[in-house]
Structure formats: structure tokens, C-alpha cells
PDB file of N, CA and C in Angstrom:
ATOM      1  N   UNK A   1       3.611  64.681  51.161  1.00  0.00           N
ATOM      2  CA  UNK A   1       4.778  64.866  52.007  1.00  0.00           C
ATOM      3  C   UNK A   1       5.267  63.483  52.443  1.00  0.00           C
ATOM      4  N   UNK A   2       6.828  63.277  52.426  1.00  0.00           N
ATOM      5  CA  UNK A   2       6.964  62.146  52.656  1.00  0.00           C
ATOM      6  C   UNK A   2       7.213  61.479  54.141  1.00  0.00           C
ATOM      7  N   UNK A   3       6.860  60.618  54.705  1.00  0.00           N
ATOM      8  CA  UNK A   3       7.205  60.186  55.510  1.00  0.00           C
ATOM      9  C   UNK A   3       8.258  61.184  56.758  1.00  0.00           C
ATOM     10  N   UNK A   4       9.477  60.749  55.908  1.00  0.00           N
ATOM     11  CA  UNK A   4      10.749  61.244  56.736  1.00  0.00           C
ATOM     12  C   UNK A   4      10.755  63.144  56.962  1.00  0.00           C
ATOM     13  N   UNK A   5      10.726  63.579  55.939  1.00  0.00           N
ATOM     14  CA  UNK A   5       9.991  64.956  56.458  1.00  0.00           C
ATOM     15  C   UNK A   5       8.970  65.385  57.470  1.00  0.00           C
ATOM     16  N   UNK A   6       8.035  64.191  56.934  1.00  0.00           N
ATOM     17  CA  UNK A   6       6.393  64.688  58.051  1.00  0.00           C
ATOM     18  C   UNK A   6       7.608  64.527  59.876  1.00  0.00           C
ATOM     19  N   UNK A   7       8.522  63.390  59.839  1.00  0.00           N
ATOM     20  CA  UNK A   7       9.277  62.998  61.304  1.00  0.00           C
ATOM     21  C   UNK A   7      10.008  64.059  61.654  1.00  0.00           C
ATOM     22  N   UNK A   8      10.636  64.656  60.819  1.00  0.00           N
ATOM     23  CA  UNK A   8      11.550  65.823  60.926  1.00  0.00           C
ATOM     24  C   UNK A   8      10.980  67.090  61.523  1.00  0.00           C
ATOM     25  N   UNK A   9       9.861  67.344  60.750  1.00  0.00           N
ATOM     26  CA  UNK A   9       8.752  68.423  60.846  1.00  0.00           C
ATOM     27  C   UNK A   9       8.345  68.648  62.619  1.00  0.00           C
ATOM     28  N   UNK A  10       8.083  67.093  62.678  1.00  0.00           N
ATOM     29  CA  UNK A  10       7.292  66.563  64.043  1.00  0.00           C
ATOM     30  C   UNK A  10       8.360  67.115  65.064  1.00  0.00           C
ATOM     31  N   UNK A  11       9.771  66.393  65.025  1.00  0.00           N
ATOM     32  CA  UNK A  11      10.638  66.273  65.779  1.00  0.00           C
ATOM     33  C   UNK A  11      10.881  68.305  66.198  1.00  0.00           C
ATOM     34  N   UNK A  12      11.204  69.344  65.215  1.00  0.00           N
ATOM     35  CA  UNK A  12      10.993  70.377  65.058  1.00  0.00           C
ATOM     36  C   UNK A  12      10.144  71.211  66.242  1.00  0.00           C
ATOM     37  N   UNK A  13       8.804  70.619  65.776  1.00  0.00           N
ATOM     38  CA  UNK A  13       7.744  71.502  66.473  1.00  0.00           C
ATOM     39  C   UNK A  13       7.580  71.173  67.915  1.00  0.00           C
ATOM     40  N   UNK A  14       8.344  69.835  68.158  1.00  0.00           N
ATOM     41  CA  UNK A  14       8.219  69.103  69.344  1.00  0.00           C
ATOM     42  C   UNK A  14       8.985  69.931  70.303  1.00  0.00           C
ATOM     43  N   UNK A  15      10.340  69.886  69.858  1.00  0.00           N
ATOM     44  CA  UNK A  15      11.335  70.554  70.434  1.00  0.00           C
ATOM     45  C   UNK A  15      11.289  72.531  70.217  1.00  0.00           C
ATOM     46  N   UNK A  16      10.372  72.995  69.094  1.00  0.00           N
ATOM     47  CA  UNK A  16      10.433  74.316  69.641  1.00  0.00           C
ATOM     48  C   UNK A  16       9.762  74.992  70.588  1.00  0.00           C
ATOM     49  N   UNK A  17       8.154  73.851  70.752  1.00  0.00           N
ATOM     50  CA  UNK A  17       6.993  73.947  71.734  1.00  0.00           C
ATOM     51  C   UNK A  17       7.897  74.152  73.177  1.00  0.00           C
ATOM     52  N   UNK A  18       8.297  72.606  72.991  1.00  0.00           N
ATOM     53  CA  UNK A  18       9.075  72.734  74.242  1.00  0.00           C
ATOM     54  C   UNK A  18      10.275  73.496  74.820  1.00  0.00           C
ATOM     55  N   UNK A  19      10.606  74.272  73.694  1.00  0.00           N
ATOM     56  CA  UNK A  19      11.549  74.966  74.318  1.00  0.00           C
ATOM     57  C   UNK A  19      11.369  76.469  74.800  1.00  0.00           C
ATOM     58  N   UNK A  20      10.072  77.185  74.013  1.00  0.00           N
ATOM     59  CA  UNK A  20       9.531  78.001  74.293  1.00  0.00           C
ATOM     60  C   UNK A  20       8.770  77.850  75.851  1.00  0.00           C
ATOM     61  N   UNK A  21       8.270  76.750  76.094  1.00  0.00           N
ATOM     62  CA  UNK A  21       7.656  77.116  77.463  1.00  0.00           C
ATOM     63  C   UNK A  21       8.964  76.570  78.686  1.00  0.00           C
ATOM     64  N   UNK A  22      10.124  75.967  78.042  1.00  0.00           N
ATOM     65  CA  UNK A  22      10.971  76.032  79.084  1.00  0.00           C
ATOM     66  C   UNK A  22      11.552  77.625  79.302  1.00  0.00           C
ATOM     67  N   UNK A  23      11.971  78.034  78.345  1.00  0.00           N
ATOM     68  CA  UNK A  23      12.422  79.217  78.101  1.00  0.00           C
ATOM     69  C   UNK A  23      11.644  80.355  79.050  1.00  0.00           C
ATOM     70  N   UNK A  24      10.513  80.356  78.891  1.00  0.00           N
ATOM     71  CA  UNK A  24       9.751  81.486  79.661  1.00  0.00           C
ATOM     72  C   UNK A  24       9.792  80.477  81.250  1.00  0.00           C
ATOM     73  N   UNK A  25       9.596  79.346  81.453  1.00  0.00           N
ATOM     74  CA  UNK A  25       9.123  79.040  83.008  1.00  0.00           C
ATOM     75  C   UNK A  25      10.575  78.891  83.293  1.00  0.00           C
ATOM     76  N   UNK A  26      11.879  79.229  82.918  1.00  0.00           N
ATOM     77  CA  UNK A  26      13.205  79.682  83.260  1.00  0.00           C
ATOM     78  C   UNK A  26      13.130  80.989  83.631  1.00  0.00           C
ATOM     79  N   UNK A  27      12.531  81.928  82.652  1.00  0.00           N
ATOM     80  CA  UNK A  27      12.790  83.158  82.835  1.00  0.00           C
ATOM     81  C   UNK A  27      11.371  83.955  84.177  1.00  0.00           C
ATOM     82  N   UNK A  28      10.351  82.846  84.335  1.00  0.00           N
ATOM     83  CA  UNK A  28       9.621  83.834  85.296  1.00  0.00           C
ATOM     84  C   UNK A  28      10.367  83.063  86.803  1.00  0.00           C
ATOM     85  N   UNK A  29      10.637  82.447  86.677  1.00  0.00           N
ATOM     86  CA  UNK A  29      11.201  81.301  88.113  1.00  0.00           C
ATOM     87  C   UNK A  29      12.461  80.850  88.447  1.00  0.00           C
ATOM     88  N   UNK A  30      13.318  81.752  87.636  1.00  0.00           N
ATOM     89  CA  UNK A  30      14.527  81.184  88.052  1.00  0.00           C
ATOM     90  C   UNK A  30      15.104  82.570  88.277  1.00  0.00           C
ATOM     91  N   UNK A  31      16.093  82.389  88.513  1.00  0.00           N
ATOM     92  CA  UNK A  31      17.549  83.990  88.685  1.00  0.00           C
ATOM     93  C   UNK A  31      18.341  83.726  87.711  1.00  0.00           C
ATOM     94  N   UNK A  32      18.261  82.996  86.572  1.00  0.00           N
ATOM     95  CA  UNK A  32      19.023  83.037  85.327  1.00  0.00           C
ATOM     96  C   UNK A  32      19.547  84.338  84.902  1.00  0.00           C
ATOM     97  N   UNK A  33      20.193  84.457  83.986  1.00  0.00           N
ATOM     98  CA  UNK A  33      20.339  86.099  82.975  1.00  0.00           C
ATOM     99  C   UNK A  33      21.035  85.643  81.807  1.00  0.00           C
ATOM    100  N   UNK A  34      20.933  86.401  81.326  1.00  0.00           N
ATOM    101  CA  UNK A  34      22.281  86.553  80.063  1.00  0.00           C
ATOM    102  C   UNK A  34      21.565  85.271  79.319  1.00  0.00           C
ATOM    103  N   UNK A  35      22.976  84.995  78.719  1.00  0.00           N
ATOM    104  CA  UNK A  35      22.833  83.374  77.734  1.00  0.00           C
ATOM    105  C   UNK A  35      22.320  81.903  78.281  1.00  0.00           C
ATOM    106  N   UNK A  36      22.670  82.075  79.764  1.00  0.00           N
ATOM    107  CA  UNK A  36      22.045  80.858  80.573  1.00  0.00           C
ATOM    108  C   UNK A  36      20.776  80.439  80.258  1.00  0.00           C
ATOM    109  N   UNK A  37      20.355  81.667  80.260  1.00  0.00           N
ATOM    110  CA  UNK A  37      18.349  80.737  79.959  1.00  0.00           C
ATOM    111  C   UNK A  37      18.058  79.798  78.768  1.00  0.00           C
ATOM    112  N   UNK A  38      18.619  80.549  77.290  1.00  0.00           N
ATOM    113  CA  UNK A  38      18.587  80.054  76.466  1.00  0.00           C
ATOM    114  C   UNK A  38      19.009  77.808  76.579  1.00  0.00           C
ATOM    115  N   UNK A  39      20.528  78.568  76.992  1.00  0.00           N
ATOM    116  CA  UNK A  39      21.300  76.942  77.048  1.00  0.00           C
ATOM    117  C   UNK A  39      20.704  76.021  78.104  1.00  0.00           C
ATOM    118  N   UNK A  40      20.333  77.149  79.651  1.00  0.00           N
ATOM    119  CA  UNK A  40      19.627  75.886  79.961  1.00  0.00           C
ATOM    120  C   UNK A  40      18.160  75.283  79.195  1.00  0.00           C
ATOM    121  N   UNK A  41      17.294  76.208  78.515  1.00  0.00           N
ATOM    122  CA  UNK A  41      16.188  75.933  78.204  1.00  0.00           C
ATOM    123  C   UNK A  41      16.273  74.740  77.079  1.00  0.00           C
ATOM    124  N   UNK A  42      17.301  74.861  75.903  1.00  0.00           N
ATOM    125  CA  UNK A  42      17.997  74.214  74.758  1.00  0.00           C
ATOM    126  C   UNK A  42      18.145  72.448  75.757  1.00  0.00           C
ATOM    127  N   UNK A  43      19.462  72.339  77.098  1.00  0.00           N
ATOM    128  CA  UNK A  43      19.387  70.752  77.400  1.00  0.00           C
ATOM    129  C   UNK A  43      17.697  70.600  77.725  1.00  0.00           C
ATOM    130  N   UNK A  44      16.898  71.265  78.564  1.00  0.00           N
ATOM    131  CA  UNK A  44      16.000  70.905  78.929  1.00  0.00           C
ATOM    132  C   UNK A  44      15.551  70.161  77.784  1.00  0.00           C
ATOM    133  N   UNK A  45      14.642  70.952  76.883  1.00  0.00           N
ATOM    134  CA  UNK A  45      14.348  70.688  75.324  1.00  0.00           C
ATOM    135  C   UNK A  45      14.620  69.455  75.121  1.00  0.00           C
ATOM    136  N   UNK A  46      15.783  69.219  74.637  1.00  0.00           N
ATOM    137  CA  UNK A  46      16.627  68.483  74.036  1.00  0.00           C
ATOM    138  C   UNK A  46      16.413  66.611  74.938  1.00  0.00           C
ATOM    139  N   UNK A  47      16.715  66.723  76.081  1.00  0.00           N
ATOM    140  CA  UNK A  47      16.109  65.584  76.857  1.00  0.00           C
ATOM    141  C   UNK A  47      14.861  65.375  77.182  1.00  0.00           C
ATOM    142  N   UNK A  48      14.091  66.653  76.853  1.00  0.00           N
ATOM    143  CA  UNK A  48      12.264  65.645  77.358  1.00  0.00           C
ATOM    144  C   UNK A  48      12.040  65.985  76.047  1.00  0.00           C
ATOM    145  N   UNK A  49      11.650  65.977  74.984  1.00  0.00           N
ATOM    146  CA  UNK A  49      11.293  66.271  73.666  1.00  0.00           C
ATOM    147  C   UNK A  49      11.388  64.746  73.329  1.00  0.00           C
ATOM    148  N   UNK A  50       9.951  64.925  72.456  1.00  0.00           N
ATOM    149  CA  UNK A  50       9.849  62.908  72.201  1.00  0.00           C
ATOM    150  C   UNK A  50      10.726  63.092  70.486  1.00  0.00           C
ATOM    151  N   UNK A  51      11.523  61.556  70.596  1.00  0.00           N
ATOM    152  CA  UNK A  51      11.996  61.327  68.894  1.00  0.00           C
ATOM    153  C   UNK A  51      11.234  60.503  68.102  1.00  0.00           C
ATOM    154  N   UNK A  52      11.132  61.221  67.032  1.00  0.00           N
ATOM    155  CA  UNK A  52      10.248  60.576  65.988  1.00  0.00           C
ATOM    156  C   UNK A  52      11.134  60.359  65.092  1.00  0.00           C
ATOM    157  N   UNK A  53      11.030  59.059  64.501  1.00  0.00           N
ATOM    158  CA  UNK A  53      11.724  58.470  62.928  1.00  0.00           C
ATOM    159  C   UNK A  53      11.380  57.273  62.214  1.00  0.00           C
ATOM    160  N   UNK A  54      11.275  57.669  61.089  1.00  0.00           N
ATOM    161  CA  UNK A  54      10.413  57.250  59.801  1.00  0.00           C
ATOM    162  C   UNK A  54      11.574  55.818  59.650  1.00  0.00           C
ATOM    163  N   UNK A  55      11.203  55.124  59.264  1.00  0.00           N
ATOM    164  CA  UNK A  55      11.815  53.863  59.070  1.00  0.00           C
ATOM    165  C   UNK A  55      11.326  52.993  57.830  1.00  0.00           C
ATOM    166  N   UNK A  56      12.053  52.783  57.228  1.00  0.00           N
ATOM    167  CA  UNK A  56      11.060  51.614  55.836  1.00  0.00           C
ATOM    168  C   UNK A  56      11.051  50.470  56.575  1.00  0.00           C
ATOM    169  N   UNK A  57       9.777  49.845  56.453  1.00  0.00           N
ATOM    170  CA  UNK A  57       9.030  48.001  56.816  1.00  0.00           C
ATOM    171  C   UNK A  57       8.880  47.680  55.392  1.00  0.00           C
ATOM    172  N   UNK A  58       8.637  46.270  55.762  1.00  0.00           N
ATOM    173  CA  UNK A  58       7.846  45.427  54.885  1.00  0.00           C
ATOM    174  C   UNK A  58       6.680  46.069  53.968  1.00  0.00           C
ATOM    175  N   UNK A  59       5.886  46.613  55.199  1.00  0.00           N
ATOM    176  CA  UNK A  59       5.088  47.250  54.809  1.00  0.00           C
ATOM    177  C   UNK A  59       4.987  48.407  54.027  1.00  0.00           C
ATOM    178  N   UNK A  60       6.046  49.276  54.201  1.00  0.00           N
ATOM    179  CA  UNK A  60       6.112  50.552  53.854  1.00  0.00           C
ATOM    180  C   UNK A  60       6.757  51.381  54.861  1.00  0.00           C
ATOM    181  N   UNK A  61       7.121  52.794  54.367  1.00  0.00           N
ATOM    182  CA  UNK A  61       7.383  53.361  55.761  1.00  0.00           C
ATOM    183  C   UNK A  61       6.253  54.398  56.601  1.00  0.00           C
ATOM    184  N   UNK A  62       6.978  54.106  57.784  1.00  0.00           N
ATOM    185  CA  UNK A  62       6.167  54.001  59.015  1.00  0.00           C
ATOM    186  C   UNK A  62       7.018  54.903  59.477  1.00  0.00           C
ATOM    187  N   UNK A  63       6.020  55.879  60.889  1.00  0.00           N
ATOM    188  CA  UNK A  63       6.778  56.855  61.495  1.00  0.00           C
ATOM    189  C   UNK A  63       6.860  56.115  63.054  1.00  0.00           C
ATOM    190  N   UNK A  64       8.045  56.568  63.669  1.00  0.00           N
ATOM    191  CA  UNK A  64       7.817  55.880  65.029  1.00  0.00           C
ATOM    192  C   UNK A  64       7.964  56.802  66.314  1.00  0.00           C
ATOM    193  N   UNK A  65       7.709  57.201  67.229  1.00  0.00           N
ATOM    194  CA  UNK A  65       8.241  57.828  68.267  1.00  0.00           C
ATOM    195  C   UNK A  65       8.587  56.894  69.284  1.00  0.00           C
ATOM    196  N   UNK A  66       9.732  57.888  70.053  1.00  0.00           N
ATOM    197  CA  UNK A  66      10.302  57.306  71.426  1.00  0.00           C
ATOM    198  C   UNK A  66      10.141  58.208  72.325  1.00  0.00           C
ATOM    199  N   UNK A  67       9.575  58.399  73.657  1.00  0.00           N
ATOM    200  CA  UNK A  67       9.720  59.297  74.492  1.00  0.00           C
ATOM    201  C   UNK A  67      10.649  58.973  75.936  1.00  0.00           C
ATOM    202  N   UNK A  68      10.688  59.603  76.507  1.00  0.00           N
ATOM    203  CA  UNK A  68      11.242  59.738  78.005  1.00  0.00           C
ATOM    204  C   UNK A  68      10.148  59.173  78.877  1.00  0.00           C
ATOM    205  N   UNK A  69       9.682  59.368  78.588  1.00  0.00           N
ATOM    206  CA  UNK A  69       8.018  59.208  79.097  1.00  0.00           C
ATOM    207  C   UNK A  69       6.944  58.260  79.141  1.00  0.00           C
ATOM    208  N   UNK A  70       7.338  57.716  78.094  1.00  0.00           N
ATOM    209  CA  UNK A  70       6.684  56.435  77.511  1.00  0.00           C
ATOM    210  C   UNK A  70       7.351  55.085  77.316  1.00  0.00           C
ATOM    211  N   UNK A  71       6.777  54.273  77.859  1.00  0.00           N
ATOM    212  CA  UNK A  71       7.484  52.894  77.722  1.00  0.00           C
ATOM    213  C   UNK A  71       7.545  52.643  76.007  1.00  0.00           C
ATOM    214  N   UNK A  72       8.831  51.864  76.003  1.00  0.00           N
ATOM    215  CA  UNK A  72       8.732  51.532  74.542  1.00  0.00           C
ATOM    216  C   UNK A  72       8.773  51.980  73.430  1.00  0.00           C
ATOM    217  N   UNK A  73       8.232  52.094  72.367  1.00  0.00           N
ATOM    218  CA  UNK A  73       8.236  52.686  70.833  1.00  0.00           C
ATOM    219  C   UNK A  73       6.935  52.624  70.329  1.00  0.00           C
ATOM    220  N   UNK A  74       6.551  53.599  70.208  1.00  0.00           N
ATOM    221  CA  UNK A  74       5.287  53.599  69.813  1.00  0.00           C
ATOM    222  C   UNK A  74       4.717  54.140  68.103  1.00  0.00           C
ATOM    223  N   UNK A  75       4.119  53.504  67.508  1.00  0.00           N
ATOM    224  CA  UNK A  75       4.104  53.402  66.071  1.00  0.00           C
ATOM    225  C   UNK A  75       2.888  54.805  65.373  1.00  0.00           C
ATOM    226  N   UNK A  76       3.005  55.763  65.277  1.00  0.00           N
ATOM    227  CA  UNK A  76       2.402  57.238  64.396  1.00  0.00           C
ATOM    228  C   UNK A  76       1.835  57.041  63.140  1.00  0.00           C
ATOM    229  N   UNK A  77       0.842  57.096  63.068  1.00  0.00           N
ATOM    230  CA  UNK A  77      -0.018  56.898  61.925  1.00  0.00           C
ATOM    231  C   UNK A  77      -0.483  58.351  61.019  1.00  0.00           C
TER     232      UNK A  77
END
């Protein structure tokens, strides 16, 4: 699997994890209804969810993440 897929993959599972437990801790704790939960759960997601992307080096390519959370850029092996 290459690189840029394995980031894609990552980026994916990152953001459905997280959107599933926004989704439900919307729906046991809030007064949401209807379509709201979804869309709010989707920005939530969408801003704390870390980005991962594959980049060619010198070396080869390399996967990288960025979080909200984390200082800096941090390099995925």
C-alpha cells in the first residue's frame, strides 16, 4: 500500500472515529434534533481530527501529521 493511501486511509478513520463519538455525546447531552446533530457533529470532526499527508523527501516518501493538539508536525512511520 502506498504511502499516500495508507494518509488518506488514516485521515478517514480519524475523522469517522471522531465523528461517531461526537455524534452520540451530541445526541445524549445536547437538545439538538433533526439534521443539527449530524452538521454540528461533521464541524466538530472536521476541526479536532489530526491531518495526515504523505509527502516525497530526499529520502523517500514519508507520512506526516498535524494536529490541533500538538505542537508542530510530527513525522509517522
Amino acid at each position: 500500500m502506498s504511502k499516500s493511501v495508507k494518509s488518506l486511509l488514516l485521515n478517514f478513520v480519524c475523522f469517522a472515529v471522531l465523528f461517531l463519538v461526537s455524534r452520540y455525546v451530541l445526541g445524549q447531552y445536547t437538545h439538538l434534533s433533526g439534521v443539527w446533530k449530524p452538521i454540528t457533529a461533521f464541524v466538530i470532526s472536521t476541526i479536532i481530527s489530526p491531518q495526515f499527508k504523505a509527502i516525497k523527501t530526499h529520502e523517500g516518501e514519508k507520512i506526516f501529521m498535524k494536529w490541533l493538539f500538538m505542537k508542530g508536525v510530527k513525522e509517522i512511520k
